[in-house]
C-alpha atoms as a PDB file:
ATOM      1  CA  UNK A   1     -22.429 -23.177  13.430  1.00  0.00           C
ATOM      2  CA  UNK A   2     -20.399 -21.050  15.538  1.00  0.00           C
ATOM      3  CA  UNK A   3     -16.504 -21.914  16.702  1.00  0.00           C
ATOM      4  CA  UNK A   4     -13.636 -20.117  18.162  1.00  0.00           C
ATOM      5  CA  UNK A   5     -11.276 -21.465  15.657  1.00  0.00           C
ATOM      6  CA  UNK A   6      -9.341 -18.707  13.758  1.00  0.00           C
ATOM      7  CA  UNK A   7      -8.187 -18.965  10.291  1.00  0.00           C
ATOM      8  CA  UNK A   8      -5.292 -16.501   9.170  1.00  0.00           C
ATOM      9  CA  UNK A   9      -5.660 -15.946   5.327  1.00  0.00           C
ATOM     10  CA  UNK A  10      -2.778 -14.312   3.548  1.00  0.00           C
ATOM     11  CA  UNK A  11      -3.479 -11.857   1.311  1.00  0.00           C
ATOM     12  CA  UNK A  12      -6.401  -8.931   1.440  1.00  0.00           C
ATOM     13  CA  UNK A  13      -7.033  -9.236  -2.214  1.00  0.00           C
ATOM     14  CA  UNK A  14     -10.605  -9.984  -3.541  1.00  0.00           C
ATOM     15  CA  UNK A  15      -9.633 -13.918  -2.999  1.00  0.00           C
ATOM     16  CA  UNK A  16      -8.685 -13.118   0.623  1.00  0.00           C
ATOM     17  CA  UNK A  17     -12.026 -10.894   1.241  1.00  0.00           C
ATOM     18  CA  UNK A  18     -14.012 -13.658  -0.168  1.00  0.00           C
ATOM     19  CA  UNK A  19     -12.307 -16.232   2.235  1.00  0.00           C
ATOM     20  CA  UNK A  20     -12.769 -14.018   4.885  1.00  0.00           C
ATOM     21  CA  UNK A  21     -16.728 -13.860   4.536  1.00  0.00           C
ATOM     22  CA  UNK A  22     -17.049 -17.109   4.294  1.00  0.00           C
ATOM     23  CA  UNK A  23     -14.878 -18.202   7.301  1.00  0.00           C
ATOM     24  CA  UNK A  24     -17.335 -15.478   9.078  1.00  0.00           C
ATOM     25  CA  UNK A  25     -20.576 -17.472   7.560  1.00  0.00           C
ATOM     26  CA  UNK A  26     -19.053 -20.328   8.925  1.00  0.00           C
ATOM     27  CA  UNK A  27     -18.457 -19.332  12.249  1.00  0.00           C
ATOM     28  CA  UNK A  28     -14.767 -18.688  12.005  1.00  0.00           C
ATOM     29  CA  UNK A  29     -12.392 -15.862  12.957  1.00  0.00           C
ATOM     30  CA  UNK A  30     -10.595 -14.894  10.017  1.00  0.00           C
ATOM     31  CA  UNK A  31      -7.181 -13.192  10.351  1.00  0.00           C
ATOM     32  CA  UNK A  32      -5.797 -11.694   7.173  1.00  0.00           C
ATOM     33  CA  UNK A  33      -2.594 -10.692   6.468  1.00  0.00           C
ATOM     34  CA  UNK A  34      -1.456  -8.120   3.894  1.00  0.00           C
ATOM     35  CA  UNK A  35       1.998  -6.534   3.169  1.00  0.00           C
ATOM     36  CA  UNK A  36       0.052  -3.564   2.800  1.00  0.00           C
ATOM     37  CA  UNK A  37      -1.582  -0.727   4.890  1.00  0.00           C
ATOM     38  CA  UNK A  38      -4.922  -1.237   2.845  1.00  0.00           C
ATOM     39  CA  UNK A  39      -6.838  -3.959   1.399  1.00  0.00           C
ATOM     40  CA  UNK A  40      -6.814  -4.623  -2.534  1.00  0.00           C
ATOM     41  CA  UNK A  41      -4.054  -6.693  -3.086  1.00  0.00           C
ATOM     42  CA  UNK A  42      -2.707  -5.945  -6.507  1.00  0.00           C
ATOM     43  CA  UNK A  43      -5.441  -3.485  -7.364  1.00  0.00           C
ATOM     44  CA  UNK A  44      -3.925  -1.344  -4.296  1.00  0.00           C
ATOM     45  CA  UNK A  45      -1.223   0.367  -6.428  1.00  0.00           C
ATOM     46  CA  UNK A  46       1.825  -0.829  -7.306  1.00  0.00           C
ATOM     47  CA  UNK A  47       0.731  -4.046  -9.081  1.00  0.00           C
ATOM     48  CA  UNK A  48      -1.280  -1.974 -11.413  1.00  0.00           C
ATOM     49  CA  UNK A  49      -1.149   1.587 -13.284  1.00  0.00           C
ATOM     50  CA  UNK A  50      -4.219   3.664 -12.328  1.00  0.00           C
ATOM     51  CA  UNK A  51      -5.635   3.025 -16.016  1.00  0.00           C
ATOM     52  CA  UNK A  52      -5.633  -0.830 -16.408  1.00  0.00           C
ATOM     53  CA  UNK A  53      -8.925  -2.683 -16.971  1.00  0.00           C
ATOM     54  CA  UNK A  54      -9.517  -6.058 -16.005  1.00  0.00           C
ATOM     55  CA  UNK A  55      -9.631  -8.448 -18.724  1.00  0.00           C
ATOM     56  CA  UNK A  56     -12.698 -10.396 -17.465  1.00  0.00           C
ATOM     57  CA  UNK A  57     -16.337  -8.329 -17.300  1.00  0.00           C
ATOM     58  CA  UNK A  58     -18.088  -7.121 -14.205  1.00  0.00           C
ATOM     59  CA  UNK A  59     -20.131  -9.670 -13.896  1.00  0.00           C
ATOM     60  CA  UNK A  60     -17.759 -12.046 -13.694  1.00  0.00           C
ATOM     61  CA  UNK A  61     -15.989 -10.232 -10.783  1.00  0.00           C
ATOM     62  CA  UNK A  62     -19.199  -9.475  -8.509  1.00  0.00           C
ATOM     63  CA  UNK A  63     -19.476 -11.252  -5.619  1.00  0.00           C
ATOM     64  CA  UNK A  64     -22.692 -12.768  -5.379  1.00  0.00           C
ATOM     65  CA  UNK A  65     -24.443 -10.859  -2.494  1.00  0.00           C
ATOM     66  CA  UNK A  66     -22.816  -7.497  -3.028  1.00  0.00           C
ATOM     67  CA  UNK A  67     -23.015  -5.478  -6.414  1.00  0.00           C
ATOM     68  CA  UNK A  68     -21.677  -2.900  -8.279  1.00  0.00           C
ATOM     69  CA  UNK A  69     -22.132   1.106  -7.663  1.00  0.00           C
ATOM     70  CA  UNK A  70     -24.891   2.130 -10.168  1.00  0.00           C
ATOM     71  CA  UNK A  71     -22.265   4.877 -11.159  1.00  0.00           C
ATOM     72  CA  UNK A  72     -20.067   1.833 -12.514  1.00  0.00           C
ATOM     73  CA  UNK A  73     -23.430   0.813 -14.500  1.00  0.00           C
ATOM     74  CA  UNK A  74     -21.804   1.730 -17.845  1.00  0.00           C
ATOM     75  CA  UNK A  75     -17.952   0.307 -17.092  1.00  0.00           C
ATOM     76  CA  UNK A  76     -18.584  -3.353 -18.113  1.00  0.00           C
ATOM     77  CA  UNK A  77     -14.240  -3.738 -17.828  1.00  0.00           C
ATOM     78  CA  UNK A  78     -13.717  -1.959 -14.637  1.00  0.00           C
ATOM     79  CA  UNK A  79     -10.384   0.214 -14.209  1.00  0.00           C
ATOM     80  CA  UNK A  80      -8.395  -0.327 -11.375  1.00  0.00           C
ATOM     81  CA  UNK A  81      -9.914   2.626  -9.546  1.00  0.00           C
ATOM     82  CA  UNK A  82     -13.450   1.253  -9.637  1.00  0.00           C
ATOM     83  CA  UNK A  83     -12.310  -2.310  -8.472  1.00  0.00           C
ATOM     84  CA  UNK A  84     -10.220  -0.655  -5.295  1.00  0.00           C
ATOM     85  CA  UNK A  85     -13.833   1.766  -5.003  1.00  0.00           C
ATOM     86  CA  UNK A  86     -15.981  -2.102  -5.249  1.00  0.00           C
ATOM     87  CA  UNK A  87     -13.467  -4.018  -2.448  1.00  0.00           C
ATOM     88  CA  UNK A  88     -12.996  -0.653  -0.396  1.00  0.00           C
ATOM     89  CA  UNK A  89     -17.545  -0.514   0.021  1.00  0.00           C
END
């Protein structure tokens, strides 16, 4: 399927970066929009203090055709570090 149609998707969070691959597996040019210089959403610094964990495992947050670093192996909870590390690769 390929289009020209673009698709602006507020946010650069992990939400946004997941809508953004799949408007690109579906043939669509996605657009995103963040208040900030970087991608990450809250995990980019201010929403968070650099030792917060998330509350849900791992597991739960990997996206299905990208994992983890095997140096994060250990960390089911990640920190806040480790999840901007995971969106950044």
């Amino acid at each position: 399927m390929t289009s020209n149609k673009i698709v602006g998707i507020i946010g650069a969070g992990p939400s946004g970066l997941v809508a953004a691959k799949e408007c690109l597996s579906n043939g669509l040019i996605p657009i995103l929009f963040e208040k900030k210089a970087n991608i990450g959403g809250i995990w980019n610094g201010s929403g968070v203090w650099s030792s917060i964990r998330t509350n849900i495992s791992k597991f739960t947050t990997t996206f299905s055709d990208f994992e983890w670093r095997t140096e994060y192996k250990n960390s089911l909870f990640p920190n806040s570090d480790q999840i901007m590390t995971y969106l950044n690769d």
